[in-house]
Protein backbone atom coordinates (compact mmCIF):
# COMPACT_ATOMS: atom_id res chain seq x y z
CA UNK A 1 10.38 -3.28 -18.03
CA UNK A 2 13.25 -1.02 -18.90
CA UNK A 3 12.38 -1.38 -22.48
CA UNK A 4 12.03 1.66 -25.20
CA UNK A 5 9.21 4.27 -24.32
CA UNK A 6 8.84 3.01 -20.63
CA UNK A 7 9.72 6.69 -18.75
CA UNK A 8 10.96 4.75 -15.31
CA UNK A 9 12.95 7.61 -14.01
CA UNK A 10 10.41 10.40 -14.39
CA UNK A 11 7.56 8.00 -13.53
CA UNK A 12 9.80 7.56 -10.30
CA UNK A 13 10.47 11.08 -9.65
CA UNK A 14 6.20 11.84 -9.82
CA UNK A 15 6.11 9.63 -7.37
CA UNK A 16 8.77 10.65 -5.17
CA UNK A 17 7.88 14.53 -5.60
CA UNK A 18 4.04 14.00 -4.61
CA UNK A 19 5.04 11.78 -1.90
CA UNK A 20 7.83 14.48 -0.41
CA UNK A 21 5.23 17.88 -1.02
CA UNK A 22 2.13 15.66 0.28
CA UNK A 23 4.53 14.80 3.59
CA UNK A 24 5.45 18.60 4.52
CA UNK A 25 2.43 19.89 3.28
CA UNK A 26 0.45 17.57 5.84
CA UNK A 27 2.47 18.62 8.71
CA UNK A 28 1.54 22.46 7.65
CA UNK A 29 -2.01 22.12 7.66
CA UNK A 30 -2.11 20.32 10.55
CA UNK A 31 -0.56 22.75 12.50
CA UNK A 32 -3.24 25.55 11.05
CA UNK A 33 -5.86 23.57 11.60
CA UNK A 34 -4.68 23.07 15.35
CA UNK A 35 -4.55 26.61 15.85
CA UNK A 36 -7.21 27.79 14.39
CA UNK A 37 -9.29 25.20 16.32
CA UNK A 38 -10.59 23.48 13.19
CA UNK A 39 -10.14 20.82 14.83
CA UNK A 40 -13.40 17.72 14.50
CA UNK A 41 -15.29 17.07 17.82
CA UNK A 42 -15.62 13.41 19.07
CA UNK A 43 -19.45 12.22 17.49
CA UNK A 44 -21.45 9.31 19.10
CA UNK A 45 -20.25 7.47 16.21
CA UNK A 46 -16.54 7.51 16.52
CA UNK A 47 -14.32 5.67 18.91
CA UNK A 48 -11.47 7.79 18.95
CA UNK A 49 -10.59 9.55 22.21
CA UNK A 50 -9.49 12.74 21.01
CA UNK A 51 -10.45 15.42 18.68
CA UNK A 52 -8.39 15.16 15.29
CA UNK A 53 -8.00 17.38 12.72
CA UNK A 54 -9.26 16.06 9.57
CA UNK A 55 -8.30 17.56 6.50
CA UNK A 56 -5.42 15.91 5.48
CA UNK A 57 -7.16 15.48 1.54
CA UNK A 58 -5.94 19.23 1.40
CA UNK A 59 -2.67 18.35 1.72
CA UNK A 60 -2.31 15.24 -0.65
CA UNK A 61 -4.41 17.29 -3.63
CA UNK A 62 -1.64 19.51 -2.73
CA UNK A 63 0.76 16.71 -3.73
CA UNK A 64 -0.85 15.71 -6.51
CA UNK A 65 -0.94 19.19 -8.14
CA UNK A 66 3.05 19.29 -7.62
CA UNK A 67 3.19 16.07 -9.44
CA UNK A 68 1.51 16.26 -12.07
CA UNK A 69 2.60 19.90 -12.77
CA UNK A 70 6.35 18.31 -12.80
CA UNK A 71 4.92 15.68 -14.73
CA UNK A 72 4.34 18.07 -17.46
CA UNK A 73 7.07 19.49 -17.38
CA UNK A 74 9.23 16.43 -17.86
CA UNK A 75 10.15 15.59 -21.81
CA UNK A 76 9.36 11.61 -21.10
CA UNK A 77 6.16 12.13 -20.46
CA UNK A 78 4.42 14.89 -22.32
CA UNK A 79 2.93 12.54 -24.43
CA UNK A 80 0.28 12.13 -21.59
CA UNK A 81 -1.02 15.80 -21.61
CA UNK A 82 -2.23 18.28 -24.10
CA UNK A 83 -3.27 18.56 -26.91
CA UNK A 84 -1.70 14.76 -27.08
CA UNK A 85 -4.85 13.50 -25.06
CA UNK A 86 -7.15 15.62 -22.80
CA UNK A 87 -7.29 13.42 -19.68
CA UNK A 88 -4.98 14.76 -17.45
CA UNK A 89 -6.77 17.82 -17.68
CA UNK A 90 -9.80 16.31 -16.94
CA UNK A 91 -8.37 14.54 -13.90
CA UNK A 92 -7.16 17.75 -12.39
CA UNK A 93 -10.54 19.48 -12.60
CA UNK A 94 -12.29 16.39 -11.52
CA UNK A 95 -10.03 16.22 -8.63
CA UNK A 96 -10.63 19.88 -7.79
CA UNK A 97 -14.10 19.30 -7.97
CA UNK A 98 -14.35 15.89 -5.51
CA UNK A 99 -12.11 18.11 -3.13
CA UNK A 100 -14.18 21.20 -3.17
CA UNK A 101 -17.10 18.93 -2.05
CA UNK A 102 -14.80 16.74 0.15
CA UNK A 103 -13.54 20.31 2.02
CA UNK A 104 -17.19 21.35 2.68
CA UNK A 105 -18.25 17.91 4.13
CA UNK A 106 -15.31 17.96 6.80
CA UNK A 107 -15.74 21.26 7.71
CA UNK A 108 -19.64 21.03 8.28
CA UNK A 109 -20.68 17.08 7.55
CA UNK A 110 -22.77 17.57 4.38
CA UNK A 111 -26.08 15.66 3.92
CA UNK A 112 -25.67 12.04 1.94
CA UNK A 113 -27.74 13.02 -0.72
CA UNK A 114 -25.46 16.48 -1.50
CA UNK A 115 -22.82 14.88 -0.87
CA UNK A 116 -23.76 11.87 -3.66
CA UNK A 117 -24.69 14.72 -6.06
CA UNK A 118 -20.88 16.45 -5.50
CA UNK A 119 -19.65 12.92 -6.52
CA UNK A 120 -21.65 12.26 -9.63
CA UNK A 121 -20.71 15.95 -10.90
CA UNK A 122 -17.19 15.72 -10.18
CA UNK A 123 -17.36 12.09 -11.90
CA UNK A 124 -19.07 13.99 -15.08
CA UNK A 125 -16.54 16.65 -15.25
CA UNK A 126 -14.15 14.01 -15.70
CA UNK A 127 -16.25 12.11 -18.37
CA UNK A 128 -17.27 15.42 -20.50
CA UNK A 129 -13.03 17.05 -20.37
CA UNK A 130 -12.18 13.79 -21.70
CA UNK A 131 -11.80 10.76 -20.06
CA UNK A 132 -13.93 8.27 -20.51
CA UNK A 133 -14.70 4.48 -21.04
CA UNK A 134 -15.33 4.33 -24.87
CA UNK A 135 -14.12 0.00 -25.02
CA UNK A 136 -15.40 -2.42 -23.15
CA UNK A 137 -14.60 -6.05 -24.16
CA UNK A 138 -16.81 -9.14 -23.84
CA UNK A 139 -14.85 -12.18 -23.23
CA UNK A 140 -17.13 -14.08 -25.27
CA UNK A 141 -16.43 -16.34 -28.22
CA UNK A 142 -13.56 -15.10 -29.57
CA UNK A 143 -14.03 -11.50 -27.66
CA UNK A 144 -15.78 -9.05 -28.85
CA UNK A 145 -14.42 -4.95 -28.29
CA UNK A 146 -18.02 -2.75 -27.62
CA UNK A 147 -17.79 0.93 -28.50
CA UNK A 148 -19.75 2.89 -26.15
CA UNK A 149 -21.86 6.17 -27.67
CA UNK A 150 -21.27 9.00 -25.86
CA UNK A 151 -24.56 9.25 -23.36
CA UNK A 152 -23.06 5.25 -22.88
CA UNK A 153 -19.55 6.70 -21.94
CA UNK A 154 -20.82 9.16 -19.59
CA UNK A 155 -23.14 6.80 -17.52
CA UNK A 156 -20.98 3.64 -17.16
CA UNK A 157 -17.45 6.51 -16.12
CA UNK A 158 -20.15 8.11 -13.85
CA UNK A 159 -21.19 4.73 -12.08
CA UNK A 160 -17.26 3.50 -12.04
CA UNK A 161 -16.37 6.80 -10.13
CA UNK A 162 -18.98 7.12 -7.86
CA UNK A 163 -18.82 3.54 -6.74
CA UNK A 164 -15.05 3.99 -6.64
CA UNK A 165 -15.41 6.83 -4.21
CA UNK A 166 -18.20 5.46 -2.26
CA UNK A 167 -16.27 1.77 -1.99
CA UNK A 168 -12.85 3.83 -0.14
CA UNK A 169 -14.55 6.34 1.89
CA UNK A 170 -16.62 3.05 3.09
CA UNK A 171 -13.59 1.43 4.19
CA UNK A 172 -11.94 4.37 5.94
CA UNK A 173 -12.41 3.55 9.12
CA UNK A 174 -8.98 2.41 10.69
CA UNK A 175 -5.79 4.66 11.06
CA UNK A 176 -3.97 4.33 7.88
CA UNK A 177 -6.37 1.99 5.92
CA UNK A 178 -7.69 3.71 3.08
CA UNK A 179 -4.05 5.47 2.58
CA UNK A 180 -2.47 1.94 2.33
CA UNK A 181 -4.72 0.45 -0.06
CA UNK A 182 -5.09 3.25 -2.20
CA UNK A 183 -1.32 2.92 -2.28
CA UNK A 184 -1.36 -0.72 -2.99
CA UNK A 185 -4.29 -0.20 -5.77
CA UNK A 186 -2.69 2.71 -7.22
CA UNK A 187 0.98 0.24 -7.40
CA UNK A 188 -0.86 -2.70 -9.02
CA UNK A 189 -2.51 -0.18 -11.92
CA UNK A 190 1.09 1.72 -12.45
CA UNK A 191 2.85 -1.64 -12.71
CA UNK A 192 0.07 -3.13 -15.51
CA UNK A 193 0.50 0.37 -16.62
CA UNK A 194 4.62 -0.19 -17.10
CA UNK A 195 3.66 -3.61 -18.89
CA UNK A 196 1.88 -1.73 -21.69
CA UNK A 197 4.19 0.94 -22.22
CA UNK A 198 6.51 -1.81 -22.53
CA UNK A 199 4.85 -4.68 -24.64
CA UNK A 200 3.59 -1.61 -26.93
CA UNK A 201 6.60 -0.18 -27.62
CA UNK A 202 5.23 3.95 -25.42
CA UNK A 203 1.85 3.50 -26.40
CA UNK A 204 -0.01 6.85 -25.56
CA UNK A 205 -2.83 5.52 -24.18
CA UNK A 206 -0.84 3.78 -21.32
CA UNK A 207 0.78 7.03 -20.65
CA UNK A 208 -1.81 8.74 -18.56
CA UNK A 209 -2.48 5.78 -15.77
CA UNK A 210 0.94 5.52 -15.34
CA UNK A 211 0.92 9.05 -14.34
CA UNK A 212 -2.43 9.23 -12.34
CA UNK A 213 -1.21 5.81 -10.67
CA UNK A 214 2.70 7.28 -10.05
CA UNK A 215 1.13 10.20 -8.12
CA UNK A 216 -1.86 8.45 -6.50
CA UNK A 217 0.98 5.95 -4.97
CA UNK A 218 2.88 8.98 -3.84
CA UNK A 219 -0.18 11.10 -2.05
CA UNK A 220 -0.76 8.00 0.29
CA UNK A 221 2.96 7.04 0.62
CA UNK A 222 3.39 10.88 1.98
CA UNK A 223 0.19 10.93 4.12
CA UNK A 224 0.72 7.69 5.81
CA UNK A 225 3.40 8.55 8.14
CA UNK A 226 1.19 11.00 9.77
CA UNK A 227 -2.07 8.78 9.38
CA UNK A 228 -1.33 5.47 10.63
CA UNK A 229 -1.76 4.40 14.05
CA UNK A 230 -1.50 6.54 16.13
CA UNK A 231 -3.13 8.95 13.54
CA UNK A 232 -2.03 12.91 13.97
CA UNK A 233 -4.18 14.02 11.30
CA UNK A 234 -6.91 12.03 9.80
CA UNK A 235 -7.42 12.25 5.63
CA UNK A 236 -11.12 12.96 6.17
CA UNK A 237 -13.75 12.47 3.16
CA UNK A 238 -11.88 14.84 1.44
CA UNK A 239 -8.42 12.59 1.15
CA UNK A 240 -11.16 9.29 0.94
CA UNK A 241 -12.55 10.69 -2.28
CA UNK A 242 -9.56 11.92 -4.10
CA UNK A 243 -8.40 8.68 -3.71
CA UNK A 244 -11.66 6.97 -4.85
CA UNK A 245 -11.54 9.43 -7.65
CA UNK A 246 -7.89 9.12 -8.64
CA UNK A 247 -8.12 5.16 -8.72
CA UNK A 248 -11.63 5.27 -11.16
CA UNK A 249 -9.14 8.06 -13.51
CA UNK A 250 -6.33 5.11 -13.56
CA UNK A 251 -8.84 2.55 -14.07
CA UNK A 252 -10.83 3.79 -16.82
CA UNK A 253 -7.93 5.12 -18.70
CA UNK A 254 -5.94 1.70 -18.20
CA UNK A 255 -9.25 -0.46 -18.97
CA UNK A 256 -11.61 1.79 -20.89
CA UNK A 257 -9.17 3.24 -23.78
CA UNK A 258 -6.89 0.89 -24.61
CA UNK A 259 -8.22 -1.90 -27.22
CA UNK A 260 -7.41 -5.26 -25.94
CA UNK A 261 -7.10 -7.01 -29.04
CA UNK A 262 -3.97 -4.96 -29.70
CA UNK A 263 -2.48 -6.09 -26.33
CA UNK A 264 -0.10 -9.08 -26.90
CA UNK A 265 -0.90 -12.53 -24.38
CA UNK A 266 -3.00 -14.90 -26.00
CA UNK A 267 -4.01 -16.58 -22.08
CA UNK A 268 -7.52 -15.24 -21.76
CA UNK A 269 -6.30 -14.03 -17.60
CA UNK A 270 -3.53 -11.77 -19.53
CA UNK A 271 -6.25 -10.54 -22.11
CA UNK A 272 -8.55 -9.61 -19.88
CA UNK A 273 -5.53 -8.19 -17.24
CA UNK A 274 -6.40 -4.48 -17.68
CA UNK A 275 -10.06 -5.54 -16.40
CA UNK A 276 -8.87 -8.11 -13.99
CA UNK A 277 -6.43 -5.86 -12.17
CA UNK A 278 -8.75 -2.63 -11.83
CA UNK A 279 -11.09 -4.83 -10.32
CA UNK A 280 -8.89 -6.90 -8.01
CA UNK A 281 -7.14 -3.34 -7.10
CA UNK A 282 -10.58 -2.28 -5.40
CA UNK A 283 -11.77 -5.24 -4.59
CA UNK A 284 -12.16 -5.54 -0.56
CA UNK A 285 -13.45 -1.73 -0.52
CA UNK A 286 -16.01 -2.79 -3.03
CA UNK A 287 -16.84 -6.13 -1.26
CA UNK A 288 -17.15 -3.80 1.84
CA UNK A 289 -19.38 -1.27 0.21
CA UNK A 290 -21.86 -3.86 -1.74
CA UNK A 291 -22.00 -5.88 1.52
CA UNK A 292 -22.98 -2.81 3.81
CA UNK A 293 -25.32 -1.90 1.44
CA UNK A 294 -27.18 -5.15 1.69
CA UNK A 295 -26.54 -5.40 5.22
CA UNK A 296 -28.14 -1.58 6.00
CA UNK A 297 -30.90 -2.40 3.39
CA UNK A 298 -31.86 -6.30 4.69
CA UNK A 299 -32.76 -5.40 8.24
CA UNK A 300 -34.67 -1.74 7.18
CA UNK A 301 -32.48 0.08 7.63
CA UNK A 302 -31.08 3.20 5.14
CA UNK A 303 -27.80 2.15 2.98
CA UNK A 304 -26.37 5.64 4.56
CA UNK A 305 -26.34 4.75 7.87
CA UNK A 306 -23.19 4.30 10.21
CA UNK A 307 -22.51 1.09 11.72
CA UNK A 308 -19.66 -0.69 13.16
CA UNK A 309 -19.75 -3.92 11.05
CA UNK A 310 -17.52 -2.79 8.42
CA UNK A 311 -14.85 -6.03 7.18
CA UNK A 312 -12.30 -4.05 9.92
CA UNK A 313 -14.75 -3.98 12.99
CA UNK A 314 -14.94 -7.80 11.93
CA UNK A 315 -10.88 -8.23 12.24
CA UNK A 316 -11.39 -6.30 15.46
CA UNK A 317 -13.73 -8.32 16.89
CA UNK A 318 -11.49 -11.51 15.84
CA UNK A 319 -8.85 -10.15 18.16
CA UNK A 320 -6.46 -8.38 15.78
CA UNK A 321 -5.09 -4.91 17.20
CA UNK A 322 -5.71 -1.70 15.65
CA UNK A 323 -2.31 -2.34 13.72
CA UNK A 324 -2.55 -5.85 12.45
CA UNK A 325 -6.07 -5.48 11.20
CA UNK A 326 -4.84 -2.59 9.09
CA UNK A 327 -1.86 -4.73 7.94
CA UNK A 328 -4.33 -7.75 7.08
CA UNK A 329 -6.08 -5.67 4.91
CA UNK A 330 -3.19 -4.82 2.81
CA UNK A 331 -2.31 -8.28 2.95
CA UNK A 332 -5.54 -9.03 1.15
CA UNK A 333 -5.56 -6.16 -1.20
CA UNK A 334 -2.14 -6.91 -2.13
CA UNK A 335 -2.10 -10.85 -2.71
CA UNK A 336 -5.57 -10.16 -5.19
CA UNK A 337 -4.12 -6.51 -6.91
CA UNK A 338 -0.72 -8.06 -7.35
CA UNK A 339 -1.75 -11.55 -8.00
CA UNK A 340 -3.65 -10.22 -10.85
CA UNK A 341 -1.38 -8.06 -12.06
CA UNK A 342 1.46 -11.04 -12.45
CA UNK A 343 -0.63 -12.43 -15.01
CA UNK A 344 0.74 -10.04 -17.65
CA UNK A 345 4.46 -10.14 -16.40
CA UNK A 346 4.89 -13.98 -15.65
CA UNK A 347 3.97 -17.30 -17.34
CA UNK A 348 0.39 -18.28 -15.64
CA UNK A 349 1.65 -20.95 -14.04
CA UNK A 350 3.86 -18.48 -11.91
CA UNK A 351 1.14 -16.47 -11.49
CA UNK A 352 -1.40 -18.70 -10.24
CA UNK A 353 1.42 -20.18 -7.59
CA UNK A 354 1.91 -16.67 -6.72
CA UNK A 355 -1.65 -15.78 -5.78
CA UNK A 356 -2.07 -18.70 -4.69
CA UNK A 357 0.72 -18.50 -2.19
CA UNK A 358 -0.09 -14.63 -0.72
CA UNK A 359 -3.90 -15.64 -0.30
CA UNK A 360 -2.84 -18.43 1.69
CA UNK A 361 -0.25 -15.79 4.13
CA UNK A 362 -2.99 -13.63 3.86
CA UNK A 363 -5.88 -16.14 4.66
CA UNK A 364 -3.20 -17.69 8.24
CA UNK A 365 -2.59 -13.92 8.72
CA UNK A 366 -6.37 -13.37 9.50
CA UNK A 367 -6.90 -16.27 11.86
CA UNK A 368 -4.18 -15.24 14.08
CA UNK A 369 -6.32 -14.62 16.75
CA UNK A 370 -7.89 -17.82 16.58
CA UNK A 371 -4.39 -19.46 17.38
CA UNK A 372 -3.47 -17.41 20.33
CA UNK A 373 -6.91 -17.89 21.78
CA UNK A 374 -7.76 -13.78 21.52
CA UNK A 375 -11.19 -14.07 20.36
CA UNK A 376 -13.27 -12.39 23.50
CA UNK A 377 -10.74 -10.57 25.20
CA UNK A 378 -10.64 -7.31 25.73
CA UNK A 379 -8.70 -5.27 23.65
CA UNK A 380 -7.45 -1.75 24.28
CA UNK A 381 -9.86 0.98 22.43
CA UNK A 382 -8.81 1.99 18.93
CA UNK A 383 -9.39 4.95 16.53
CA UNK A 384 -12.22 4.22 15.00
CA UNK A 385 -13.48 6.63 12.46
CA UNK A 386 -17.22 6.06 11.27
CA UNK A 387 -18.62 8.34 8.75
CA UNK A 388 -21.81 8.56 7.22
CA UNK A 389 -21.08 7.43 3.09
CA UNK A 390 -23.63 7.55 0.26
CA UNK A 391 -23.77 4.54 -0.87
């Protein structure tokens, strides 16, 4: 991938920069928030066994800022800001919007419904600035490329980003979880996002992901060090939605805006990759969303409610510790994001043994437990975060 137009260094240096300022900056507000006794109580809900502060979204938005102001800065990569295209802008105020709301919730636990309304306007700031789906292609016959009308555009970006930020602040429950697969999400989209600068020779539209996805990578990379187990400062619903939000901005500008009958494979998987991979990328937060949904909603009960039978209560109850489970789950994440995203750098037939081969690590991973003979024990308690989520 070290072809003309692909900006590898800067790309790298994003990522480095919003990783290092998201890092100190988490350590800062920590600290403030410990002193000025902002610091969240234990609820009925959670498991953990002492209060936490819980704004650590302030901190990568912090990050991201940094980054993407470099970004622009940066010669290589100017091609993905004004008055080239208008969707970085729109990310940035879309961002500041979902952490406004995100920043009010953690400091005094918003209702769902409000909460669901922040999300669907900061979802339409993003659509009306300028970033929107306007393809989607139909893998049908020989494939057909729909335009969307505007009032189309708008719904379908709204629906992606809400269910986007819904699906990770659903499975942010564990120490380090929703960090580490927004990390792994964000990787698979800036890698498919590489492949097109490459194969197109610096196409502009591939320009933006790869610089939402460099800096999305870097946010978590920098948080995680203080958020996995044992967690010193959890991200809160404001971190959970920025990264919701920042993945649906990388998706729809990878999937949504590039026309996929200019893009060069001629296998159907490596047509359809942009798709494929945004979808596998988010995959086990949706599953866990859609399933709690049904769950909640099947035995009367409202899709907003807290429970404890999220897809990582399940790997606790298996026998996994607090540690592995979260390590499964990037297992998972990474064998379908990554699996997908080989599809447009290898020949399919070392794609498919790829996949193939990390669902099969991932799948032995899992039944661990069953091995050792864990299942029933009693394991030692573990920081489990339950919030309530709109759904």
């Amino acid at each position: 991938m070290a072809g003309t137009g692909v900006p590898l260094r800067e790309l790298g240096l994003v990522l480095l920069v919003a990783a290092a300022i998201t890092y100190l900056c988490t350590g800062a507000v920590r600290s403030l928030l410990v002193r000025t006794g902002r610091v969240a109580e234990i609820r009925q809900r959670d498991a953990h066994s002492q209060p936490t502060p819980q704004l650590g979204g302030v901190a990568m938005f912090t990050g991201f800022i940094a980054a993407i102001f470099l970004a622009q800065q940066l010669p290589a990569l100017t091609r993905g800001f004004m008055p080239v295209t208008p969707e970085m802008t729109a990310v940035l105020w879309s961002a500041a919007a979902i952490v406004l709301v995100g920043i009010i919730d953690d400091l005094y636990e918003l209702s769902a419904m409000v909460k669901l309304v922040g999300q669907v306007v900061a979802a339409g700031v993003m659509s009306v600035l300028g970033l929107s789906w306007t393809l989607f292609f139909v893998p049908a016959g020989d494939g057909t490329t729909i335009v969307l009308d505007q009032v189309q555009s708008t719904l379908f970006t709204v629906f992606i980003t809400v269910l986007l930020i819904n699906a990770i602040n659903f499975v942010d429950g564990l120490d380090g979880l929703a960090a580490g697969l927004g990390m792994i999400a964000g990787a698979a989209i800036l890698i498919f996002s590489l492949t097109v600068l490459h194969d197109q020779g610096g196409a502009v539209s591939a320009y933006p992901p790869a610089i939402i996805a460099a800096a999305l990578v870097g946010i978590c990379a920098g948080i995680l060090p203080h958020n996995f187990e044992p967690s010193r400062i959890f991200m809160g619903d404001t971190g959970a939605m920025l990264i919701g939000l920042l993945l649906a901005a990388a998706s729809t500008s990878a999937s949504g805006k590039i026309n996929m009958s200019l893009y060069g494979g001629v296998d159907m998987v490596a047509l359809m990759s942009p798709l494929i991979v945004v979808a596998a990328a988010v995959f086990v937060p949706v599953l866990d969303l859609v399933w709690a949904v049904v769950r909640r909603v099947s035995h009367g009960k409202s899709p907003f409610a807290a429970d404890k039978l999220h897809i990582h209560h399940r790997l606790l109850s298996l026998g996994h510790t607090h540690r592995r489970t979260v390590l499964v789950l990037y297992m998972w994440v990474s064998a379908v994001a990554f699996g997908a995203v080989s599809f447009s750098i290898v020949p399919p037939a070392a794609a498919v043994t790829f996949t193939i081969v990390a669902l099969v690590l991932a799948f032995v991973a899992t039944l661990i437990p069953l091995r050792q003979g864990k299942i029933g024990r009693k394991r030692r308690p573990t920081t489990v975060v339950e919030h309530v989520h709109p759904a």
